[in-house]
PDB file of N, CA and C in Angstrom:
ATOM      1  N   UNK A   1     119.769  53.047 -36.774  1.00  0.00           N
ATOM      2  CA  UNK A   1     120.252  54.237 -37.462  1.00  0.00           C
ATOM      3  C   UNK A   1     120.090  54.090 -38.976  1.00  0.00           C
ATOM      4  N   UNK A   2     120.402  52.580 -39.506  1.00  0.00           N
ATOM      5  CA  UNK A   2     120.362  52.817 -40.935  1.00  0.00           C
ATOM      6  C   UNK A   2     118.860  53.332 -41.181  1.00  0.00           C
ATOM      7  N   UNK A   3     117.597  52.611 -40.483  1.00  0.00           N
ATOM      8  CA  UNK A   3     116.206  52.795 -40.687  1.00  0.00           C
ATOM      9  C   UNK A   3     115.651  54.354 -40.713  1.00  0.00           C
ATOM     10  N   UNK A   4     116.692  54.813 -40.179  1.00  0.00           N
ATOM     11  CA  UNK A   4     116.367  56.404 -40.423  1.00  0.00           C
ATOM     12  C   UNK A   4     116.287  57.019 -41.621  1.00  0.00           C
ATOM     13  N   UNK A   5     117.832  56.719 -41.896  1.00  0.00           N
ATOM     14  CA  UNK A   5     118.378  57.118 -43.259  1.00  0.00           C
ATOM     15  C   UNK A   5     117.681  56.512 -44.616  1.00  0.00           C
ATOM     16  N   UNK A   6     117.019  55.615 -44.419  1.00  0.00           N
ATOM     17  CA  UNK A   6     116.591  54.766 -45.116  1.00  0.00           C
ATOM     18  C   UNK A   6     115.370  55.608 -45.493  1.00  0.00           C
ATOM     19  N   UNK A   7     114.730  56.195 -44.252  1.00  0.00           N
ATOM     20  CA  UNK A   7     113.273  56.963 -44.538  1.00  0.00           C
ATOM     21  C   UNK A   7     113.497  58.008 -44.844  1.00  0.00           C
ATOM     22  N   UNK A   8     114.973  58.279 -44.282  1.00  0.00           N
ATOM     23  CA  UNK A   8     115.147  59.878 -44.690  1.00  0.00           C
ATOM     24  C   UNK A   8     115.158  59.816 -46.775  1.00  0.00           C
ATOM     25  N   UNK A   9     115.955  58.794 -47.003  1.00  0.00           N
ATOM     26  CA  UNK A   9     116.192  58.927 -48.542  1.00  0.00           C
ATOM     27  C   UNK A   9     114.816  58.639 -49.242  1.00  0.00           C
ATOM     28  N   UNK A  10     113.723  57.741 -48.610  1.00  0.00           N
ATOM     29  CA  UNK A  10     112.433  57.390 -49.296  1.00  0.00           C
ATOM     30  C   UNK A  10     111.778  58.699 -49.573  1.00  0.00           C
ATOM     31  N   UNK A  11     111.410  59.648 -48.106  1.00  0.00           N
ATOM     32  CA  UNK A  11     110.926  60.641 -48.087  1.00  0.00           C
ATOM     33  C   UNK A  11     111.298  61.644 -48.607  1.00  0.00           C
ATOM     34  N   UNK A  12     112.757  62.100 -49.322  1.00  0.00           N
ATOM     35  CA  UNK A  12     113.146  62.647 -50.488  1.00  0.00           C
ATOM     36  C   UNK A  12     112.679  62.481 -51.841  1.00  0.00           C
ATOM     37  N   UNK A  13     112.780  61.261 -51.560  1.00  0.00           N
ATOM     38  CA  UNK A  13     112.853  60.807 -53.494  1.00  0.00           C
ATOM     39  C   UNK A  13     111.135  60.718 -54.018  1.00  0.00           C
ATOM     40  N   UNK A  14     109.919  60.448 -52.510  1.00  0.00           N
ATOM     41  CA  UNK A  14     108.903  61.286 -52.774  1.00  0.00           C
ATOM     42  C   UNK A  14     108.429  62.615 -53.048  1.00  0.00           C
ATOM     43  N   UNK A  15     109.341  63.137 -52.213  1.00  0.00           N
ATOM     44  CA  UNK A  15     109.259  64.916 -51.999  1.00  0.00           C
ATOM     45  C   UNK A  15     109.164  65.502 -53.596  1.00  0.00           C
ATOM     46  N   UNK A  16     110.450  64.748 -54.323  1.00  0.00           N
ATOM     47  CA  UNK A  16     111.082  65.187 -55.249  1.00  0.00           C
ATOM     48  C   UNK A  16     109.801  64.814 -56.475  1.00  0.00           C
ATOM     49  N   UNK A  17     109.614  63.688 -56.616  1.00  0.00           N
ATOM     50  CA  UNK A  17     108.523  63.326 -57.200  1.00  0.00           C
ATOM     51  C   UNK A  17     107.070  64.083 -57.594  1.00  0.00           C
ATOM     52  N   UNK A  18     106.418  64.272 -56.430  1.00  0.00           N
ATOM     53  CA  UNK A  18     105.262  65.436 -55.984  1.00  0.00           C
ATOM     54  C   UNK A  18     105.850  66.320 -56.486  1.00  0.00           C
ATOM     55  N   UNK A  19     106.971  66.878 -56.199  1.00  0.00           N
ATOM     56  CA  UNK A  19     107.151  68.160 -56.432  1.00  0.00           C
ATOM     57  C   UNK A  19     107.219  68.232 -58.104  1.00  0.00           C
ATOM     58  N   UNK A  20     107.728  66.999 -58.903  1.00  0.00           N
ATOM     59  CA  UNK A  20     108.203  67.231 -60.217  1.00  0.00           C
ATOM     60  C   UNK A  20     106.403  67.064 -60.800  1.00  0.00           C
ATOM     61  N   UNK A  21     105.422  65.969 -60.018  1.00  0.00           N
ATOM     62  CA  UNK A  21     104.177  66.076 -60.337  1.00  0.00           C
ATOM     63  C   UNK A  21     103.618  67.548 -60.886  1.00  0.00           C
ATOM     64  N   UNK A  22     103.663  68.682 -59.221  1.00  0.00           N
ATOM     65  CA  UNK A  22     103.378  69.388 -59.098  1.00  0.00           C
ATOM     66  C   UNK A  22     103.794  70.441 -60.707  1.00  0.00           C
ATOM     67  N   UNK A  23     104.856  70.143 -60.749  1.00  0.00           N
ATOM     68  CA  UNK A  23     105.376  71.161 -61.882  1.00  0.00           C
ATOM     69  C   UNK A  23     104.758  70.576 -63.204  1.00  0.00           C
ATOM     70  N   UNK A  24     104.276  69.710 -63.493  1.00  0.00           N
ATOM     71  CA  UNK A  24     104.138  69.000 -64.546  1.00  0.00           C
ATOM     72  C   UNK A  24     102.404  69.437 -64.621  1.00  0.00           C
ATOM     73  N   UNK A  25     102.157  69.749 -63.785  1.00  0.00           N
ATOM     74  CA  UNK A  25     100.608  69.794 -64.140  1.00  0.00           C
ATOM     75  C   UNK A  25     100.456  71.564 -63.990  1.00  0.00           C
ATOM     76  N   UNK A  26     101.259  72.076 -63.535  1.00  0.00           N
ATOM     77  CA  UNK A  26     101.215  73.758 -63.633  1.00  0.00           C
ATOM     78  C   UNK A  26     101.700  73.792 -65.277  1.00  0.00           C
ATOM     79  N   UNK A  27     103.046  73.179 -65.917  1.00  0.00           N
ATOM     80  CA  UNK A  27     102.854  72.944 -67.040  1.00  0.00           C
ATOM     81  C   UNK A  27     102.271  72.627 -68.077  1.00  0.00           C
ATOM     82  N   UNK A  28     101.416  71.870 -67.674  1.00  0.00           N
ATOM     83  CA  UNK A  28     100.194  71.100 -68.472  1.00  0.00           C
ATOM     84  C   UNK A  28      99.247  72.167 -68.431  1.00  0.00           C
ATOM     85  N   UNK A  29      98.696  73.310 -67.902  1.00  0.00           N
ATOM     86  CA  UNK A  29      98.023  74.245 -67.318  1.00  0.00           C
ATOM     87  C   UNK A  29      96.604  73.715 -66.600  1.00  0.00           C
ATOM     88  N   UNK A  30      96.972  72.989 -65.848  1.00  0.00           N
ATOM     89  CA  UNK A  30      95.690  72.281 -65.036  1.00  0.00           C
ATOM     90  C   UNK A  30      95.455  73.847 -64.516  1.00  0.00           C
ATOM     91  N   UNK A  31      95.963  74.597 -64.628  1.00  0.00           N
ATOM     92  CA  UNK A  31      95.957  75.981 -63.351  1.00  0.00           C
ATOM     93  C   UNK A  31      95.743  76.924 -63.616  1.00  0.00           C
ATOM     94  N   UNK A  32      95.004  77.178 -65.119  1.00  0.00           N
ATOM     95  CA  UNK A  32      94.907  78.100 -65.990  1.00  0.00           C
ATOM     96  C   UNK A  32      93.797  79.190 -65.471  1.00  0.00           C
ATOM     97  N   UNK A  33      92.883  78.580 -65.867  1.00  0.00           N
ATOM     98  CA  UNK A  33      91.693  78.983 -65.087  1.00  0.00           C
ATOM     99  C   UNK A  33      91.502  79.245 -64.091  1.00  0.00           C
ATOM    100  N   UNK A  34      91.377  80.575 -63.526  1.00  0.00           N
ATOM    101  CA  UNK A  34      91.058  81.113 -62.713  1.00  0.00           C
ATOM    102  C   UNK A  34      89.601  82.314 -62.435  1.00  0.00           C
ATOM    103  N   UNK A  35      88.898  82.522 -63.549  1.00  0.00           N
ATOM    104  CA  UNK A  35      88.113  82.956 -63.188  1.00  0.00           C
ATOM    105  C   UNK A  35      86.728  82.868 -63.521  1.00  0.00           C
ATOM    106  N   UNK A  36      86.104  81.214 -64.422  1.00  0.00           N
ATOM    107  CA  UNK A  36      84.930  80.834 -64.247  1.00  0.00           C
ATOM    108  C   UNK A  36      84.948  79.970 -62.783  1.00  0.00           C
ATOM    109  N   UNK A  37      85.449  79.233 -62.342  1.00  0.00           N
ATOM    110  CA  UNK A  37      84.892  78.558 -61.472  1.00  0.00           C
ATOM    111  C   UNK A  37      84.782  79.857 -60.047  1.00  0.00           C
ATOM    112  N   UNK A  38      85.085  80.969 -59.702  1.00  0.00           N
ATOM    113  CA  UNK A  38      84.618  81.542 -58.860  1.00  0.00           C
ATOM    114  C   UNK A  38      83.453  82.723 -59.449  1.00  0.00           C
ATOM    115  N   UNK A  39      83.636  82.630 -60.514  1.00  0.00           N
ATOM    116  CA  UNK A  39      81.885  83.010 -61.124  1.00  0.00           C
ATOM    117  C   UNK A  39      80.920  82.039 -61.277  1.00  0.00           C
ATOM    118  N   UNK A  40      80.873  80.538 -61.183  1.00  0.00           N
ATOM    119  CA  UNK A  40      80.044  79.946 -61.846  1.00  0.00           C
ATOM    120  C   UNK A  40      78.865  80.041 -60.606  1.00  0.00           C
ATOM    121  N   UNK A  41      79.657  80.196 -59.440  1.00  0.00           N
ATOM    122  CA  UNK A  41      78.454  80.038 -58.148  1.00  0.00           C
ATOM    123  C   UNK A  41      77.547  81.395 -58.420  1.00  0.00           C
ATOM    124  N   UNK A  42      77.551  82.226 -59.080  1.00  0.00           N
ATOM    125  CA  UNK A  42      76.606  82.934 -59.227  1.00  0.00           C
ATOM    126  C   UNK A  42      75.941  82.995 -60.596  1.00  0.00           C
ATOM    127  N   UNK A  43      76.077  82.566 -61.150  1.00  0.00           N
ATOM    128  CA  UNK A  43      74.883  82.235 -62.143  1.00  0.00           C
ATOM    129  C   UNK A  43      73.753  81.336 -62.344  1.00  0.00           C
ATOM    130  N   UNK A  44      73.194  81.607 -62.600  1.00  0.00           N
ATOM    131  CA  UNK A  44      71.411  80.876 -62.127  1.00  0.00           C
ATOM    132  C   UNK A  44      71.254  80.013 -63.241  1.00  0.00           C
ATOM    133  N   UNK A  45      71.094  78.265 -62.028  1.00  0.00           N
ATOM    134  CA  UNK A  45      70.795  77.619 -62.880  1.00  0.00           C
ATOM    135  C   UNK A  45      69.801  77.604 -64.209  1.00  0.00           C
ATOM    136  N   UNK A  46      68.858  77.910 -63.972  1.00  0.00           N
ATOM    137  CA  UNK A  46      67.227  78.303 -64.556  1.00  0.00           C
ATOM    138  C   UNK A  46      67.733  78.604 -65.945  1.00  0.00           C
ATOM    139  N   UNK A  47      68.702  79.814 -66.193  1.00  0.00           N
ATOM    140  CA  UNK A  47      68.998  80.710 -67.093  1.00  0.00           C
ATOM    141  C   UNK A  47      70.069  80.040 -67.552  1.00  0.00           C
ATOM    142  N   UNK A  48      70.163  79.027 -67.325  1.00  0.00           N
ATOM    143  CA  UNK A  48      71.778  78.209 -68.186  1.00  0.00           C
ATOM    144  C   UNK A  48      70.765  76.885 -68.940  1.00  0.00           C
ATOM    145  N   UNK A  49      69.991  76.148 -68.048  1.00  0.00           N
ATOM    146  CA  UNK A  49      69.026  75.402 -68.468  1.00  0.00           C
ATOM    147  C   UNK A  49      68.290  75.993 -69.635  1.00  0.00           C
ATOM    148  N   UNK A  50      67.706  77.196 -69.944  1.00  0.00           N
ATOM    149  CA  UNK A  50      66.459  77.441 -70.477  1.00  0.00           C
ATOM    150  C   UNK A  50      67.504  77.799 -71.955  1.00  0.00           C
ATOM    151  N   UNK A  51      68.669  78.657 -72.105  1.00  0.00           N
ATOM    152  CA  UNK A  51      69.596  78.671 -72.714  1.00  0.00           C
ATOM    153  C   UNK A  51      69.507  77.604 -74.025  1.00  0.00           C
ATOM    154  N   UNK A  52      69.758  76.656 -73.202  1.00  0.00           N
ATOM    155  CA  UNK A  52      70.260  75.093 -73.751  1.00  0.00           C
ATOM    156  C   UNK A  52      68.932  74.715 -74.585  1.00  0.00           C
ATOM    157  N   UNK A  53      67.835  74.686 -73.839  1.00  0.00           N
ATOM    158  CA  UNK A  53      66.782  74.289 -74.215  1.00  0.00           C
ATOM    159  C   UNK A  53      65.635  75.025 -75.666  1.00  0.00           C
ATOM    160  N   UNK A  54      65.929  75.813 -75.285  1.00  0.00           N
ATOM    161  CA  UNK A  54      65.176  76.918 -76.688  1.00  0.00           C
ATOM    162  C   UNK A  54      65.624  76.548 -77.917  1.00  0.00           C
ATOM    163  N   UNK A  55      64.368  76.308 -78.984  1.00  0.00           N
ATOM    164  CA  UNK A  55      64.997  75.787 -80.336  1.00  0.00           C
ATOM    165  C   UNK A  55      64.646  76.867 -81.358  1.00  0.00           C
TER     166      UNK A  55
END
């Protein structure tokens, strides 16, 4: 019985953790961005390359 409780309190004090992770990086704005990376799949490599390249 204690071995329960024991996992029960580990698996909290992870929960809690992740979760304070979780908030810390929505804070940080890891999460900001939302709308190049579901545009970037449509833009053509060719035309991002040639961009770069022209002097």
């Amino acid at each position: 019985m204690k071995v329960i409780l024991l996992l029960i309190v580990i698996s909290l004090i992870l929960a809690i953790f992740f979760l304070g992770a979780f908030f810390w990086a929505v804070r940080d704005g890891q999460y900001d961005d939302e709308y190049t990376p579901g545009m970037r799949i449509l833009l053509d490599d060719d035309m991002i390359d040639n961009k770069n390249n022209t002097n």
